[in-house]
C-alpha atoms as a PDB file:
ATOM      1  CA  UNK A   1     -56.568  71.093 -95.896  1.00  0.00           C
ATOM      2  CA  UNK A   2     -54.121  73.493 -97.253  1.00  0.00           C
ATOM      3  CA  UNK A   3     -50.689  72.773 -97.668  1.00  0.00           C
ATOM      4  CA  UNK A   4     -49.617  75.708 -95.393  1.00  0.00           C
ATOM      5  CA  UNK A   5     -51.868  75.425 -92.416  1.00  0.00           C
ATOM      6  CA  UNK A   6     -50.600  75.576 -89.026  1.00  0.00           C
ATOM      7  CA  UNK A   7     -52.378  72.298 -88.188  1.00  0.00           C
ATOM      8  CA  UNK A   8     -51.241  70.354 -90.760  1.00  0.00           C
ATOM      9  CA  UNK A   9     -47.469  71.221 -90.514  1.00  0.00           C
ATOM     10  CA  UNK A  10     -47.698  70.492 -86.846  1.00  0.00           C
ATOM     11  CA  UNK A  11     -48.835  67.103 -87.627  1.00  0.00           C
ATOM     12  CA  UNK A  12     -46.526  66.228 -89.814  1.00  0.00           C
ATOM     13  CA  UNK A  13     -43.213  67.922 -87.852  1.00  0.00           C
ATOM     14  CA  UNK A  14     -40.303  65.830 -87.103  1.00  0.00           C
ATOM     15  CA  UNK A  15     -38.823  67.113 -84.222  1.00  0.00           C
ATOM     16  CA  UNK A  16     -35.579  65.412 -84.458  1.00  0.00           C
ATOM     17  CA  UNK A  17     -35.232  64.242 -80.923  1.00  0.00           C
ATOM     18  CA  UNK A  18     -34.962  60.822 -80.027  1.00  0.00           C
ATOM     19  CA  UNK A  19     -35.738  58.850 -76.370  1.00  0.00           C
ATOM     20  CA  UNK A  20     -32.927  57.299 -74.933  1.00  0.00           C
ATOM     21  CA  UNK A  21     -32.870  53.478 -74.934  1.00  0.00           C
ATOM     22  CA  UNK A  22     -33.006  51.308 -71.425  1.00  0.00           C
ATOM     23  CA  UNK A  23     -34.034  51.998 -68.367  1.00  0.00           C
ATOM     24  CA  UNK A  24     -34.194  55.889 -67.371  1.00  0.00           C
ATOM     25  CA  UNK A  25     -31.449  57.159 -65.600  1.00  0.00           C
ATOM     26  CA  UNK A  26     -31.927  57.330 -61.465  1.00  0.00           C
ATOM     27  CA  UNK A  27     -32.312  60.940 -60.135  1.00  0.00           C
ATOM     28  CA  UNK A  28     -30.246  61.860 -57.040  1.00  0.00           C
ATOM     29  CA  UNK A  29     -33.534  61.732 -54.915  1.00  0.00           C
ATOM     30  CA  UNK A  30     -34.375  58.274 -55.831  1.00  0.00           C
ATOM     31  CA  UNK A  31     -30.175  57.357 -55.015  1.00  0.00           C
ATOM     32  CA  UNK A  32     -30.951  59.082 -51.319  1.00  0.00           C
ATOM     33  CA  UNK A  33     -33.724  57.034 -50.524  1.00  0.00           C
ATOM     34  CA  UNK A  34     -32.133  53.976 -51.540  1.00  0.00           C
ATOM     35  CA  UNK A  35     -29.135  54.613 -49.370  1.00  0.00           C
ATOM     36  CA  UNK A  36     -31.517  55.644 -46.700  1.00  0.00           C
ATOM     37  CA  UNK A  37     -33.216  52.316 -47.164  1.00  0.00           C
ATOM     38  CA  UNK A  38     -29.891  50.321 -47.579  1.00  0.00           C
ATOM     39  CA  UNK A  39     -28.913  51.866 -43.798  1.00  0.00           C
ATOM     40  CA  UNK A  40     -32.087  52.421 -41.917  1.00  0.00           C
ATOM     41  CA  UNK A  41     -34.889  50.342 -43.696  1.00  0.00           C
ATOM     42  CA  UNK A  42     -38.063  50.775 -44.806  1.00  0.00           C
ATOM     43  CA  UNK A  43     -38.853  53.600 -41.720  1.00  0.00           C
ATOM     44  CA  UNK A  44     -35.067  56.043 -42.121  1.00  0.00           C
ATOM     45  CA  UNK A  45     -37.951  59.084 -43.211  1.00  0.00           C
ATOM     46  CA  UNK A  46     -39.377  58.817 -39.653  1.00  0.00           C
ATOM     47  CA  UNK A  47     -35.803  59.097 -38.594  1.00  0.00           C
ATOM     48  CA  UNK A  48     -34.774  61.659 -40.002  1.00  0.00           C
ATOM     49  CA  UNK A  49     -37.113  64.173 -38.100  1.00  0.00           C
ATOM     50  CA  UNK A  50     -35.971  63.224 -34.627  1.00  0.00           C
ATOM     51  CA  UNK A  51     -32.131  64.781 -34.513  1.00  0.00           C
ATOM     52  CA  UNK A  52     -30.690  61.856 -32.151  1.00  0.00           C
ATOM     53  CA  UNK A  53     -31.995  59.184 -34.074  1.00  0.00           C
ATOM     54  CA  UNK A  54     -30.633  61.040 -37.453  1.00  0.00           C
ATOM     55  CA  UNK A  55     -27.295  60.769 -35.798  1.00  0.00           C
ATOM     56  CA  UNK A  56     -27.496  57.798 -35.350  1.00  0.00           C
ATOM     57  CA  UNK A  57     -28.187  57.076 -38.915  1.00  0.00           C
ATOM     58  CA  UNK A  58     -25.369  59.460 -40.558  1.00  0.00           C
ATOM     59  CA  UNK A  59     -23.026  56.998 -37.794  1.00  0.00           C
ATOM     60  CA  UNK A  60     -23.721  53.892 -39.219  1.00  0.00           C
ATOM     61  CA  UNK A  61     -23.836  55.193 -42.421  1.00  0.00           C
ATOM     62  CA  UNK A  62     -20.352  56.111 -42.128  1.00  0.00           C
ATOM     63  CA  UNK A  63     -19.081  53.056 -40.537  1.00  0.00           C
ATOM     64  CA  UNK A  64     -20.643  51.278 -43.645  1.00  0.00           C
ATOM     65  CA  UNK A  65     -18.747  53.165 -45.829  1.00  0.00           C
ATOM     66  CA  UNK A  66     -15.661  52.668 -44.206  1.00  0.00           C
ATOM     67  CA  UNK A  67     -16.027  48.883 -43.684  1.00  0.00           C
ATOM     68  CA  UNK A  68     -16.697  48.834 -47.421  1.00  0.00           C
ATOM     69  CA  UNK A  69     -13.575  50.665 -47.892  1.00  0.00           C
ATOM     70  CA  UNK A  70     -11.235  48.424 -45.838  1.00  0.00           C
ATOM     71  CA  UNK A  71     -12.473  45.647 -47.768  1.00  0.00           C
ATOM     72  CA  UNK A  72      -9.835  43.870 -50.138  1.00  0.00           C
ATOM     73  CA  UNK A  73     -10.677  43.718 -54.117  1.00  0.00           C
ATOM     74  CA  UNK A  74     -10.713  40.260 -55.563  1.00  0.00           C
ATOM     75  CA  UNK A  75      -9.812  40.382 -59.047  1.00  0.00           C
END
């Protein structure tokens, strides 16, 4: 094969980019469901089609939140 050939430099290109190490980073959708599953369990998708019930949800959601914020730190 020729030195200059398409193909062959293809091949042997070094792109230069590298993976990062570790796990991959979470995307926002895959943080929503796990809150959703954290608040609701495993059925919050149902849920969220029925407007009463998704009320619900956002309300405990909240009072979560704020219980978690009234907690004290231990350092």
């Amino acid at each position: 094969m020729e030195e200059n050939r398409i193909p062959k430099s293809v091949l042997y290109m070094n792109l230069g980019a590298t993976r990062l190490r570790g796990r991959p980073r979470n995307r926002w959708q895959d943080e929503v469901r796990e809150d959703g599953r954290i608040v609701a369990g495993e059925g919050w998708q149902e849920k969220v089609n029925n407007r009463e019930e998704w009320k619900k949800l956002l309300r405990t959601a909240v009072s979560c939140i704020n219980i978690l914020l009234t907690l004290p730190y231990i350092l």
